[in-house]
C-alpha atoms as a PDB file:
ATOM      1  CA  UNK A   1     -26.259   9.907  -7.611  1.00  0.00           C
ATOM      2  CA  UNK A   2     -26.080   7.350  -5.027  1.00  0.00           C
ATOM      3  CA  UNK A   3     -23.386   7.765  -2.641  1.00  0.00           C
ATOM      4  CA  UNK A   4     -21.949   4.466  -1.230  1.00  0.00           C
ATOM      5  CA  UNK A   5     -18.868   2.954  -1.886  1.00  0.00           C
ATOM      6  CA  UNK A   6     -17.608  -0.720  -2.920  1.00  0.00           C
ATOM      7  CA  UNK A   7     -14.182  -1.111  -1.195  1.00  0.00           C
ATOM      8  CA  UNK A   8     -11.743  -4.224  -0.513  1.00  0.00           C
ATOM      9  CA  UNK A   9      -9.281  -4.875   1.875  1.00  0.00           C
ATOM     10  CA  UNK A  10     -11.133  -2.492   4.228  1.00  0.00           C
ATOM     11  CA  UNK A  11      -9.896  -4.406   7.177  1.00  0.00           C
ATOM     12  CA  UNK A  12      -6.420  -3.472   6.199  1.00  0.00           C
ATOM     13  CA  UNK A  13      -4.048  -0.849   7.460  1.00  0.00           C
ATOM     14  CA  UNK A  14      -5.282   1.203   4.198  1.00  0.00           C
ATOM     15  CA  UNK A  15      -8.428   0.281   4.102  1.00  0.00           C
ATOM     16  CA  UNK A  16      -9.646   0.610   7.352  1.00  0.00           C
ATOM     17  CA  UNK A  17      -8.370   4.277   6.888  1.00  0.00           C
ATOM     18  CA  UNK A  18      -9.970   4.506   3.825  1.00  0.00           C
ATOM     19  CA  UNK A  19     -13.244   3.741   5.243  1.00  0.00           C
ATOM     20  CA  UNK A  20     -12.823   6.248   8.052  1.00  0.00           C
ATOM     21  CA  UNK A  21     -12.049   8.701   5.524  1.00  0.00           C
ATOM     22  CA  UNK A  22     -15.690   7.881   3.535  1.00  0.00           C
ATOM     23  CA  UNK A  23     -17.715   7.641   6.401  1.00  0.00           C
ATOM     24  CA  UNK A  24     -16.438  11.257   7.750  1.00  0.00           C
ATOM     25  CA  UNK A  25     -17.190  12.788   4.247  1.00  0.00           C
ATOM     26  CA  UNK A  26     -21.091  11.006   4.398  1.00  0.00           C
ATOM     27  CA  UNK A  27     -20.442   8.127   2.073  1.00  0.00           C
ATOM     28  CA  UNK A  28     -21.751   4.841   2.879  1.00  0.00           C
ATOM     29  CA  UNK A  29     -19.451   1.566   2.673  1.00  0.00           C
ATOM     30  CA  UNK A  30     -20.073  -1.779   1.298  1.00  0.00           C
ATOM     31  CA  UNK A  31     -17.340  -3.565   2.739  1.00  0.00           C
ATOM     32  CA  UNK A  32     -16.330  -6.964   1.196  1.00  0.00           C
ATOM     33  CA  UNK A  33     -14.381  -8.623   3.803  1.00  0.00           C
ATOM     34  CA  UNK A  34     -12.923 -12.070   4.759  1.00  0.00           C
ATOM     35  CA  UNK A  35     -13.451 -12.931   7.856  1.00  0.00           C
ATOM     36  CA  UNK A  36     -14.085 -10.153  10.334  1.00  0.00           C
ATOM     37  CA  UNK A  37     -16.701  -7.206   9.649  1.00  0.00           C
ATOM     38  CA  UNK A  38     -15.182  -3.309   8.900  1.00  0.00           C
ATOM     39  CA  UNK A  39     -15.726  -2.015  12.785  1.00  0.00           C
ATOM     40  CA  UNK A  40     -15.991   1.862  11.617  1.00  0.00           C
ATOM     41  CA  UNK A  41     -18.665   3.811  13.328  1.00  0.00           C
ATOM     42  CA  UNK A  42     -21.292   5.280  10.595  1.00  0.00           C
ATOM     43  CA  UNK A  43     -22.894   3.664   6.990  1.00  0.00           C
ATOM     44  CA  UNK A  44     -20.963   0.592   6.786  1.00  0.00           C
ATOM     45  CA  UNK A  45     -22.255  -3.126   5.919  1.00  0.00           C
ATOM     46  CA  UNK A  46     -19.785  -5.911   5.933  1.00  0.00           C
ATOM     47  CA  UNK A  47     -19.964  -8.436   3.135  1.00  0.00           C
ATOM     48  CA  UNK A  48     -18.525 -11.498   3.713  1.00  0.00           C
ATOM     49  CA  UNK A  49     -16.459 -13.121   0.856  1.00  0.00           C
ATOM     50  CA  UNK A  50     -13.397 -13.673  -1.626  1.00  0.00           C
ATOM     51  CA  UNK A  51     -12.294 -11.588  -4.073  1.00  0.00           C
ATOM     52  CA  UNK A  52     -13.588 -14.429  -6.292  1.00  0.00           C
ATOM     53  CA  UNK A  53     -17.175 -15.288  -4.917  1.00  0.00           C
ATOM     54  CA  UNK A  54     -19.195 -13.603  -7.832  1.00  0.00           C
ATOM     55  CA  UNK A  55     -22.350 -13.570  -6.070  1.00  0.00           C
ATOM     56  CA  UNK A  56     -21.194 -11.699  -2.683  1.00  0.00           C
ATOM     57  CA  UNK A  57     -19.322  -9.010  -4.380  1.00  0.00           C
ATOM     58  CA  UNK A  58     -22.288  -8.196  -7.071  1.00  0.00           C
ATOM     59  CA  UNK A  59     -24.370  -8.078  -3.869  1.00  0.00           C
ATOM     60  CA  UNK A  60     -22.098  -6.061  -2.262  1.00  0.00           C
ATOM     61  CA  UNK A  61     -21.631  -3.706  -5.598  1.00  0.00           C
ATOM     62  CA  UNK A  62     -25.151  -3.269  -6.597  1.00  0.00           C
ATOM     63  CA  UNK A  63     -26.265   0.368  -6.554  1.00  0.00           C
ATOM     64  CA  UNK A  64     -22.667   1.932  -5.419  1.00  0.00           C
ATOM     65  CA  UNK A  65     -21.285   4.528  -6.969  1.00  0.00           C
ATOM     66  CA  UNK A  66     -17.749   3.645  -7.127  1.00  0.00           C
ATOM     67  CA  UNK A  67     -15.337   0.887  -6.215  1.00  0.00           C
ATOM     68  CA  UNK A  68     -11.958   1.241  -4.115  1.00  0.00           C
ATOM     69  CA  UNK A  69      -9.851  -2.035  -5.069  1.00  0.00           C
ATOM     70  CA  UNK A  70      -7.236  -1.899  -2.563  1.00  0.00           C
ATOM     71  CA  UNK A  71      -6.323  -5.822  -2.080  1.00  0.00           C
ATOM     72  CA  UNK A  72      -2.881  -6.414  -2.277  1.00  0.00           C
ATOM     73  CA  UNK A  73      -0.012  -8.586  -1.275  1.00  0.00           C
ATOM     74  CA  UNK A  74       3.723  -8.561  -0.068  1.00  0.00           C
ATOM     75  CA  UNK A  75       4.444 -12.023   0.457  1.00  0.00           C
ATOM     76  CA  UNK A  76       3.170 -15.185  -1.234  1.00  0.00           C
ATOM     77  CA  UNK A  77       2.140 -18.222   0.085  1.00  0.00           C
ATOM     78  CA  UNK A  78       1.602 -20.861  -2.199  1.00  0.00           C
ATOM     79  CA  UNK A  79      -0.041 -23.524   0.331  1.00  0.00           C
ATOM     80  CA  UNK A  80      -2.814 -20.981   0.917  1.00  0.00           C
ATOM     81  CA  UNK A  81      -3.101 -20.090  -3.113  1.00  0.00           C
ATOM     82  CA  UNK A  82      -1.821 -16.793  -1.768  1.00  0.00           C
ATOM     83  CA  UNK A  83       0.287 -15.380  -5.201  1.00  0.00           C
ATOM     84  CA  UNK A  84       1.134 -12.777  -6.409  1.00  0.00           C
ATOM     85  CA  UNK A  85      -0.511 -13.496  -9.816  1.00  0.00           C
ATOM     86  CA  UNK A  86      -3.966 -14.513  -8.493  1.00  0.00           C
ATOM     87  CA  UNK A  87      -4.086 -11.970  -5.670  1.00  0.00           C
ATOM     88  CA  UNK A  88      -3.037  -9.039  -7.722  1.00  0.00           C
ATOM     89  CA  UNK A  89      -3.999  -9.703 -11.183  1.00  0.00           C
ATOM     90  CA  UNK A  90      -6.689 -12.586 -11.599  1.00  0.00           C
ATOM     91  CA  UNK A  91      -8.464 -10.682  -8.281  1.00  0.00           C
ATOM     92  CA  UNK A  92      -8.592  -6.830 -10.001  1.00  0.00           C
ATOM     93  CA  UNK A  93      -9.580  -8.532 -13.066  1.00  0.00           C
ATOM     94  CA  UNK A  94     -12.504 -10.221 -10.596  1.00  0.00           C
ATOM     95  CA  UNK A  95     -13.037  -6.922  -9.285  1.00  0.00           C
ATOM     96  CA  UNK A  96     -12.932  -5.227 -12.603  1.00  0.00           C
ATOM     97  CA  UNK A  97     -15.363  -8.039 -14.593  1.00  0.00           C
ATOM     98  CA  UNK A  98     -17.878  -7.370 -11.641  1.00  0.00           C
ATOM     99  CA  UNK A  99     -17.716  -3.690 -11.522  1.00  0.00           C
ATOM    100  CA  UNK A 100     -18.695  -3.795 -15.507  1.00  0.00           C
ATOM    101  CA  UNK A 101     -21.620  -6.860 -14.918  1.00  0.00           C
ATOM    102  CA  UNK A 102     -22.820  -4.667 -12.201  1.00  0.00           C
ATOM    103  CA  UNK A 103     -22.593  -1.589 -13.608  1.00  0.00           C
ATOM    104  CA  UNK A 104     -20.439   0.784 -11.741  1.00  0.00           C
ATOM    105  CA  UNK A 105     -18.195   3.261 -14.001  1.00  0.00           C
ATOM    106  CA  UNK A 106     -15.953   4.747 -11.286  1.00  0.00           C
ATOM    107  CA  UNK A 107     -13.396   2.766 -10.101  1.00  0.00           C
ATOM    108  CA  UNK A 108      -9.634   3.758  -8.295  1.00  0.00           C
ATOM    109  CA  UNK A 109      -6.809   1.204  -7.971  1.00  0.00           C
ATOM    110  CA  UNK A 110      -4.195   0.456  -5.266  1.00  0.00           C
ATOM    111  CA  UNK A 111      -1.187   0.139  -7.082  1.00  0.00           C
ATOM    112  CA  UNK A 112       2.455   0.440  -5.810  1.00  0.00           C
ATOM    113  CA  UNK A 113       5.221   3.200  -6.845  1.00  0.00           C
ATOM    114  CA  UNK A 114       8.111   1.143  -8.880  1.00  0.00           C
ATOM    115  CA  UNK A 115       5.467  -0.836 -10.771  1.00  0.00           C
ATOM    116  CA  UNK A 116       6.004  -0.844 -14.328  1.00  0.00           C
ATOM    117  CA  UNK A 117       6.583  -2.593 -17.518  1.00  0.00           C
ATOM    118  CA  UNK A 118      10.724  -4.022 -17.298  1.00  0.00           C
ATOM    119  CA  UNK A 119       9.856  -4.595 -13.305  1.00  0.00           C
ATOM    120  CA  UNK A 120      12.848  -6.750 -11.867  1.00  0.00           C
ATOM    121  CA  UNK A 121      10.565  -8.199  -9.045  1.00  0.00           C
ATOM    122  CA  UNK A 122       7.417 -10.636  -9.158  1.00  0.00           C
ATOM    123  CA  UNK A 123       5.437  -7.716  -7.189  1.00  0.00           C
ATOM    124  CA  UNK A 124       5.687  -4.603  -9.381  1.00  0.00           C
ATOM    125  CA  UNK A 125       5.586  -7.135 -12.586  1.00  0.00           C
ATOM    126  CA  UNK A 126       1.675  -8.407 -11.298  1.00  0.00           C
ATOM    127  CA  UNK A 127       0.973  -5.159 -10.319  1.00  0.00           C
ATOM    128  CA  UNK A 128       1.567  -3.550 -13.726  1.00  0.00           C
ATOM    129  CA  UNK A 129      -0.505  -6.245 -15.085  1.00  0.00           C
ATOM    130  CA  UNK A 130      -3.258  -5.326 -12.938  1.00  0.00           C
ATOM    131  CA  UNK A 131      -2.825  -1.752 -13.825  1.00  0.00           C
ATOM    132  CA  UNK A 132      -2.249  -2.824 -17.414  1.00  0.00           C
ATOM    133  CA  UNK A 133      -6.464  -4.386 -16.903  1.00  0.00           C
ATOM    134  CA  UNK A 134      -7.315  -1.713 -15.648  1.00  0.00           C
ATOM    135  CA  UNK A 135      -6.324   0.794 -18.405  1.00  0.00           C
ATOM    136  CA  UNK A 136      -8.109  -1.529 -20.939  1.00  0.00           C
ATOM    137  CA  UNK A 137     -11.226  -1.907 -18.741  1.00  0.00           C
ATOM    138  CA  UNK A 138     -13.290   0.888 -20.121  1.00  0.00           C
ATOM    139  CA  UNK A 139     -14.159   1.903 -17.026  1.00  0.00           C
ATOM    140  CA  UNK A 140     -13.722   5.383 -15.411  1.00  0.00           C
ATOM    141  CA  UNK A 141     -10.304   4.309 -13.540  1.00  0.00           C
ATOM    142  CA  UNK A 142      -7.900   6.172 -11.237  1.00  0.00           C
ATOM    143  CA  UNK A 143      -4.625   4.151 -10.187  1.00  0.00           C
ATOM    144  CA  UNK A 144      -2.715   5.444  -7.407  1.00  0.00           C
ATOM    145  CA  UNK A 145       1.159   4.166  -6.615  1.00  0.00           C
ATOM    146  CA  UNK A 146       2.164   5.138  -3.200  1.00  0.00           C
ATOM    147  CA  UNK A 147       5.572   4.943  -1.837  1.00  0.00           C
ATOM    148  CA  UNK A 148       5.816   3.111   1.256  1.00  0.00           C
ATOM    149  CA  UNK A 149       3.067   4.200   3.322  1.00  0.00           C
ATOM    150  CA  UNK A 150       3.404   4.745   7.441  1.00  0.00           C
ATOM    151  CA  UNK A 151       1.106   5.500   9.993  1.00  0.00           C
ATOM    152  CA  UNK A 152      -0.384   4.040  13.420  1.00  0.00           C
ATOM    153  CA  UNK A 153      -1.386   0.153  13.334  1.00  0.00           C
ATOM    154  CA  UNK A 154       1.002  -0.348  10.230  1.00  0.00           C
ATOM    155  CA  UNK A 155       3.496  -3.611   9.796  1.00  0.00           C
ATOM    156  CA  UNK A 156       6.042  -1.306   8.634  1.00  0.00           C
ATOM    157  CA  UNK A 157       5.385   1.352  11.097  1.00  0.00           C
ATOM    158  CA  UNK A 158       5.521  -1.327  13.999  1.00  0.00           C
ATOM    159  CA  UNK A 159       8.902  -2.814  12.535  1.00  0.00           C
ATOM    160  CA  UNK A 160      10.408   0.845  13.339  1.00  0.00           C
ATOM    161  CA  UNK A 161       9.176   0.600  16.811  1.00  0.00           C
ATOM    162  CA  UNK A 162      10.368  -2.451  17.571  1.00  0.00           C
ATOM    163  CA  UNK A 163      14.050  -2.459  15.949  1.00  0.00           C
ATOM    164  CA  UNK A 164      14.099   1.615  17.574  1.00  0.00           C
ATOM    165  CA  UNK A 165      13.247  -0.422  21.204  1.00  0.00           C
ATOM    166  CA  UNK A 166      15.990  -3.533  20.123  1.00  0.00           C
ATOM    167  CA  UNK A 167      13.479  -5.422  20.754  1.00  0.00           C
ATOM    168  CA  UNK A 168      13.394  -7.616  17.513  1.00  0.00           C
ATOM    169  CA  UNK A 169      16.265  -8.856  15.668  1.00  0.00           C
ATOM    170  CA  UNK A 170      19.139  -8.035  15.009  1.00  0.00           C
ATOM    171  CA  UNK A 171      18.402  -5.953  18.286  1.00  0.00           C
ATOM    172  CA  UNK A 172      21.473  -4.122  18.544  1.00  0.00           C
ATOM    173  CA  UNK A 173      21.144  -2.046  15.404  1.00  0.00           C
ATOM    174  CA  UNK A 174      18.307  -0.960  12.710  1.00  0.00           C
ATOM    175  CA  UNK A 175      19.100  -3.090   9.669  1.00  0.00           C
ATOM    176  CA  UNK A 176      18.521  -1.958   5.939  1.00  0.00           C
ATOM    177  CA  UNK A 177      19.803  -3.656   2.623  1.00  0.00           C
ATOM    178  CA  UNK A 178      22.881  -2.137   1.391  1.00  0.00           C
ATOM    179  CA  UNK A 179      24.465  -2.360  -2.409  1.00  0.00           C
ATOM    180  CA  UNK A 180      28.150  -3.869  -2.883  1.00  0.00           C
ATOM    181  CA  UNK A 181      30.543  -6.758  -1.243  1.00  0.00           C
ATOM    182  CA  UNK A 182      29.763  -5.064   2.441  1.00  0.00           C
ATOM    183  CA  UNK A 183      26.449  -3.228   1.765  1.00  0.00           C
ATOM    184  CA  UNK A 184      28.190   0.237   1.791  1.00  0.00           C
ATOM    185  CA  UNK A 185      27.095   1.298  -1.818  1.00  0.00           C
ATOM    186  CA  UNK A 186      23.582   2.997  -0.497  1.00  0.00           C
ATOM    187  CA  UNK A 187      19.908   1.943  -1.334  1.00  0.00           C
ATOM    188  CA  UNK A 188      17.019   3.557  -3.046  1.00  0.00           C
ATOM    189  CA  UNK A 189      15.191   6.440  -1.713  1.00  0.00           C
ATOM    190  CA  UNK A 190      11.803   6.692  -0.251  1.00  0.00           C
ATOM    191  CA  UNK A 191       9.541   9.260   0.128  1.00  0.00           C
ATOM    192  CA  UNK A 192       7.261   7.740   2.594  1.00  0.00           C
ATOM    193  CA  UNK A 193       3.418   8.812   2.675  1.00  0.00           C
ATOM    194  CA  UNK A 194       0.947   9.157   5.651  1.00  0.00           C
ATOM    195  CA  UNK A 195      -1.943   6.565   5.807  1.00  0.00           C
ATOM    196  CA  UNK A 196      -4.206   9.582   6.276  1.00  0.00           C
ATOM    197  CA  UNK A 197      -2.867  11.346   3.561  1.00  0.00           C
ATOM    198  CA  UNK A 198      -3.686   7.924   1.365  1.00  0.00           C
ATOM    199  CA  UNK A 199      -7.072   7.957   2.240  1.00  0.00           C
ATOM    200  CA  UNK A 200      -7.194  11.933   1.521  1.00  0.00           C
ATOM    201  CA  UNK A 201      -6.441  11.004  -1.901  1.00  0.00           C
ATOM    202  CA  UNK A 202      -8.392   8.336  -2.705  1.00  0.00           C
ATOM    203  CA  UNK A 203     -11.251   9.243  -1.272  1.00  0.00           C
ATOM    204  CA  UNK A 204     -11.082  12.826  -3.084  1.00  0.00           C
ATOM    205  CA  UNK A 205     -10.656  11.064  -6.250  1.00  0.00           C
ATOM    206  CA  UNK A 206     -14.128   9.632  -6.176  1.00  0.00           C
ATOM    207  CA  UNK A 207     -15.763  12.938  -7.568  1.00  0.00           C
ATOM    208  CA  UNK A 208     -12.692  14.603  -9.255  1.00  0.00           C
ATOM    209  CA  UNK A 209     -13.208  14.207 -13.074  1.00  0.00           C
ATOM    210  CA  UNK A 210      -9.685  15.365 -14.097  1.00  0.00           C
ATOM    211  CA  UNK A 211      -8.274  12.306 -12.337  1.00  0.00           C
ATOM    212  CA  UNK A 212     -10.439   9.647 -14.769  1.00  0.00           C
ATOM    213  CA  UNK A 213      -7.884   7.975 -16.775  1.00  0.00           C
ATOM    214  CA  UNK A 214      -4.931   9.015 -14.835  1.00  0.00           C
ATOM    215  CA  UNK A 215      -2.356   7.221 -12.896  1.00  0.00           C
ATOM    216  CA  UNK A 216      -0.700   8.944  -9.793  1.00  0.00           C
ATOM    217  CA  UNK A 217       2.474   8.562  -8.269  1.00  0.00           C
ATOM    218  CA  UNK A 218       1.908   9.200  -4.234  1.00  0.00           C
ATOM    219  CA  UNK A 219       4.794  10.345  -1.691  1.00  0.00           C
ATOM    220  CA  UNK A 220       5.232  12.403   1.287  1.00  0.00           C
ATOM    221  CA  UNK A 221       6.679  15.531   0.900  1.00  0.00           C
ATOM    222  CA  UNK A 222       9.943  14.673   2.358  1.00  0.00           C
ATOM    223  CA  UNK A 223      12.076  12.131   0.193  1.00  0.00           C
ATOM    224  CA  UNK A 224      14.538  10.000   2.662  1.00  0.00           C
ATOM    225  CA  UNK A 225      17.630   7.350   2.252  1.00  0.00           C
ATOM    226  CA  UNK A 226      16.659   4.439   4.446  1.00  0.00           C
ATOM    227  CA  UNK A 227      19.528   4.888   7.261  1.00  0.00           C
ATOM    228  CA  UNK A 228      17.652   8.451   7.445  1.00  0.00           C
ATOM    229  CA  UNK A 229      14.434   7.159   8.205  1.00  0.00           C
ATOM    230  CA  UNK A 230      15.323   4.684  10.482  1.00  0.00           C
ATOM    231  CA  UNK A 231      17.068   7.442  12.221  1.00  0.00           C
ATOM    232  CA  UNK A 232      14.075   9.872  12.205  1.00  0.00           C
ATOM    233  CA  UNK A 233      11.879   7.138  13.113  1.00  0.00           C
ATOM    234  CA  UNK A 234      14.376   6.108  16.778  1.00  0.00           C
ATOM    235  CA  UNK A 235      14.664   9.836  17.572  1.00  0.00           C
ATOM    236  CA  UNK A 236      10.411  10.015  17.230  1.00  0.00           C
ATOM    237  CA  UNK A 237       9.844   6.770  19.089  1.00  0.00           C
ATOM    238  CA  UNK A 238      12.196   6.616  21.794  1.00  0.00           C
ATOM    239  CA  UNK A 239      13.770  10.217  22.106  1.00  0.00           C
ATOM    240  CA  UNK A 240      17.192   9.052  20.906  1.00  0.00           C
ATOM    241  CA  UNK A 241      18.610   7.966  17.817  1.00  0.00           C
ATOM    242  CA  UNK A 242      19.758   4.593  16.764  1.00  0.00           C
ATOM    243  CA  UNK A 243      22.486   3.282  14.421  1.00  0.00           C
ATOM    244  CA  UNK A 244      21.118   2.012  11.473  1.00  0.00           C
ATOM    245  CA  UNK A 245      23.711  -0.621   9.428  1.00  0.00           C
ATOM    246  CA  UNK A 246      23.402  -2.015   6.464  1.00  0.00           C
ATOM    247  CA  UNK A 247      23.036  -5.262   5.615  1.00  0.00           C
ATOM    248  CA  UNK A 248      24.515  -6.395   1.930  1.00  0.00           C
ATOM    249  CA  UNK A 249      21.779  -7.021  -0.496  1.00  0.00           C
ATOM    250  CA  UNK A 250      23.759  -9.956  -2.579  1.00  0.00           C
ATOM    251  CA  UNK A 251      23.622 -11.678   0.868  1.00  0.00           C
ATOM    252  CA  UNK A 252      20.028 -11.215   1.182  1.00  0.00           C
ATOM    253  CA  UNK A 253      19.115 -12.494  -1.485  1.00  0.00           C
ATOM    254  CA  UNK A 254      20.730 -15.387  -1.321  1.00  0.00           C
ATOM    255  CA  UNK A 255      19.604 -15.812   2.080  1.00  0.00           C
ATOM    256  CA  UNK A 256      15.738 -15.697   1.153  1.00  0.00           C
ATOM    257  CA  UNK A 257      16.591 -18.099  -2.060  1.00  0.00           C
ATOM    258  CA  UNK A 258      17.304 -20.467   0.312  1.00  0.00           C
ATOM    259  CA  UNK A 259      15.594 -20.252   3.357  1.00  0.00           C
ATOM    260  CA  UNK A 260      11.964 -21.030   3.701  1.00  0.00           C
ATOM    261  CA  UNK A 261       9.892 -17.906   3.698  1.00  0.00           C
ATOM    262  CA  UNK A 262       8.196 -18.777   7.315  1.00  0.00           C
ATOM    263  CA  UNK A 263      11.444 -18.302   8.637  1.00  0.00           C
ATOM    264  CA  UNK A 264      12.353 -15.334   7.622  1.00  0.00           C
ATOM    265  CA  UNK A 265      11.169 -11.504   8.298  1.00  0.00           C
ATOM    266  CA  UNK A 266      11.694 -10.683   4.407  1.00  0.00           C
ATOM    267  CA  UNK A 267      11.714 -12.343   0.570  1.00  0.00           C
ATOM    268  CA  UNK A 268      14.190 -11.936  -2.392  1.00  0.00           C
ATOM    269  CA  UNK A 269      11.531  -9.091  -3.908  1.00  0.00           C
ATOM    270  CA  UNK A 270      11.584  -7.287  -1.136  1.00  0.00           C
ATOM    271  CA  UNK A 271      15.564  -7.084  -1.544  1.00  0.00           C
ATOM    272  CA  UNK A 272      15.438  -6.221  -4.731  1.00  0.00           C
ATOM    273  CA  UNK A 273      12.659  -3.759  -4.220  1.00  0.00           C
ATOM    274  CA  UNK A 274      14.476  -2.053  -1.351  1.00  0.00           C
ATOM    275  CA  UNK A 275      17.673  -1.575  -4.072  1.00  0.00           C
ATOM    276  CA  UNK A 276      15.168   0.434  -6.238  1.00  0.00           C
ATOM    277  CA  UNK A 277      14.486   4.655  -6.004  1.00  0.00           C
ATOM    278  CA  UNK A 278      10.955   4.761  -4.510  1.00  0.00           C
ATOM    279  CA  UNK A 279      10.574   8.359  -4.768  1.00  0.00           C
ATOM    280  CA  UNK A 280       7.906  10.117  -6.988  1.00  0.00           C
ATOM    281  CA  UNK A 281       7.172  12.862  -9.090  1.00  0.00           C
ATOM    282  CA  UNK A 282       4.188  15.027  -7.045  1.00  0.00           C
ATOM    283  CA  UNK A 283       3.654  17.531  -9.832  1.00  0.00           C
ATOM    284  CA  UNK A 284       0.815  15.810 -11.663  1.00  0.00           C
ATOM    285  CA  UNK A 285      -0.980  14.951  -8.521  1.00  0.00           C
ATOM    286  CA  UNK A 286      -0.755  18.816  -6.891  1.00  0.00           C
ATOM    287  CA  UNK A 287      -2.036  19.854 -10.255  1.00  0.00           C
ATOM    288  CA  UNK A 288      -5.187  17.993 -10.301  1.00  0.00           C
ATOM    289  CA  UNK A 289      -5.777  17.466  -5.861  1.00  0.00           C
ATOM    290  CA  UNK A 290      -4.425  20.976  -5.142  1.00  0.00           C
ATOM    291  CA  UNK A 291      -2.595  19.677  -2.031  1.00  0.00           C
ATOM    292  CA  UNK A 292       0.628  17.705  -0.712  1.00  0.00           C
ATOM    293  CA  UNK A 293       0.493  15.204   1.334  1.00  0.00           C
ATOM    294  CA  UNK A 294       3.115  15.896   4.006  1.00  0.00           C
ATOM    295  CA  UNK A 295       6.348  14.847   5.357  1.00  0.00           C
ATOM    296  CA  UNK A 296       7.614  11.776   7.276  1.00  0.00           C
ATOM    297  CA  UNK A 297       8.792  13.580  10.243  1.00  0.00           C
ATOM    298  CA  UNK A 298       5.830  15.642  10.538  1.00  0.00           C
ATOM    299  CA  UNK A 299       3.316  12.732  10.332  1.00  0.00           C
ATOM    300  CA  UNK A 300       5.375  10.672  12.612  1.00  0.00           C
ATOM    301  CA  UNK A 301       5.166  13.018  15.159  1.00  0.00           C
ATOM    302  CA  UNK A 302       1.505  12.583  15.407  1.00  0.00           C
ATOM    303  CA  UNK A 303       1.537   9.169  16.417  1.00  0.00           C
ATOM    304  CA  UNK A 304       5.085   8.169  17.383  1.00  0.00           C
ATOM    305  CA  UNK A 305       4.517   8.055  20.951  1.00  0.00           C
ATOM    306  CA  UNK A 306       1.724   5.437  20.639  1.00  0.00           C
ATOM    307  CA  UNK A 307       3.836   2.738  18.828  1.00  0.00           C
END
């Protein structure tokens, strides 16, 4: 069995851990990237293309033994052809078309937790599409949807650093998007997951028959409000905690409906999206991995000090 890998978005926060992961457990990685090569010591060759350039991704496919689609998006931008719909469904279905021309069986999806069929927001509805491909693909598919996923070198993990430090907007307080008149009514809950413990799962996936045909929800062990986390997240960064306030989500919205999107830090799906329980049921996943990944506050811990 030949033992490399086909893998987007490996320059990415996930991916690049993701690739770390493969090259530690002796897999080689056939990177398809945009513009800069994967720099991960061990088997890795960058190829250098678009989701969409037939040609460079059959190249890059040829002989693996499994494919890692882990291109996604949080924000569009329309200028750039940068959507949701292209980026998240026409580019698995790219993916998924040259996976069967090429003629590689295994293949796990990125995915997000929240993403299903009567999805409010233009995210989770593309990505259910996508997932929706993949099922009918024929292909030996795993989909993973993670909760919101933290670690060293990630935007969201920086965004805790820097509102813990006031040292981005609104400076004096860690915001969050509240439900009612004066964003007092709460938010959803999170259960956020390591990076490592993303790429732990993925990359355990490749080999683990019970998980064909399967989709996983992923969370840390430890499920959160957001005012929590923020809190957790001051006390680990800076050795004190910080208020967090809420922000009302009605206002928000209407904000990002009417402000352009370069000038603001967030969109009306992430709003929306923020409203919304992102916790997860673990069970089926410690059945067939037979682990957990861990807890916020214990992960944090292991790189708080460096953000």
């Amino acid at each position: 069995m030949p033992h490399r890998i086909f893998l987007t978005g490996s320059t990415g926060f996930v991916g690049n851990s993701v690739a770390v992961e493969l090259v530690t457990r002796g897999f080689g990685v056939n990177a398809l990237v945009r513009k800069d090569d994967l720099l991960v010591d061990g088997d890795v060759k960058s190829f250098r293309g678009e989701l969409f350039d037939a040609n460079v991704v059959d190249e890059a496919m040829r002989g693996c033994a499994a494919v890692i689609h882990l291109v996604g998006i949080i924000a569009e931008d329309k200028a750039k052809r940068v959507t949701f719909e292209r980026i998240h469904v026409k580019g698995t279905e790219a993916i998924v078309v040259a996976a069967k021309r090429v003629g590689v069986q295994r293949y796990i999806q990125m995915s997000a937790n929240g993403t299903r069929a009567d999805a409010v927001s233009k995210y989770h509805k593309t990505k259910w599409k996508a997932e929706e491909y993949v099922r009918s693909s024929g292909l030996d598919w795993t989909i993973f949807q993670p909760s919101l996923i933290h670690g060293p070198g990630g935007e969201f993990s920086k965004m805790e650093a820097a509102w813990a430090r006031g040292k981005s907007a609104p400076f004096l307080f860690m915001p969050y998007f509240g439900a009612g008149l004066l964003g007092t009514g709460g938010a959803g809950e999170l259960q956020p997951v390591f990076v490592d413990d993303v790429a732990t799962a993925f990359v355990d996936a490749i080999k683990n028959e019970k998980t064909i045909g399967k989709t996983y929800e992923l969370g840390g062990s430890e499920r959160v409000t957001w005012p929590q986390m923020h809190k957790l997240a001051a006390q680990a960064i800076t050795g004190k905690p910080r208020v967090a306030i809420a922000i009302p989500a009605w206002w928000a919205k209407v904000v990002a409906s009417v402000t352009p999107a370069k000038l603001l830090p967030f969109n009306r799906d992430q709003v929306q999206m923020s409203q919304e329980d992102n916790s997860t049921d673990m069970t089926p996943f410690a059945r067939d991995f037979g682990w957990m990944p861990r807890g916020f506050s214990e992960t944090l811990r292991t790189y708080a000090k460096e953000m």
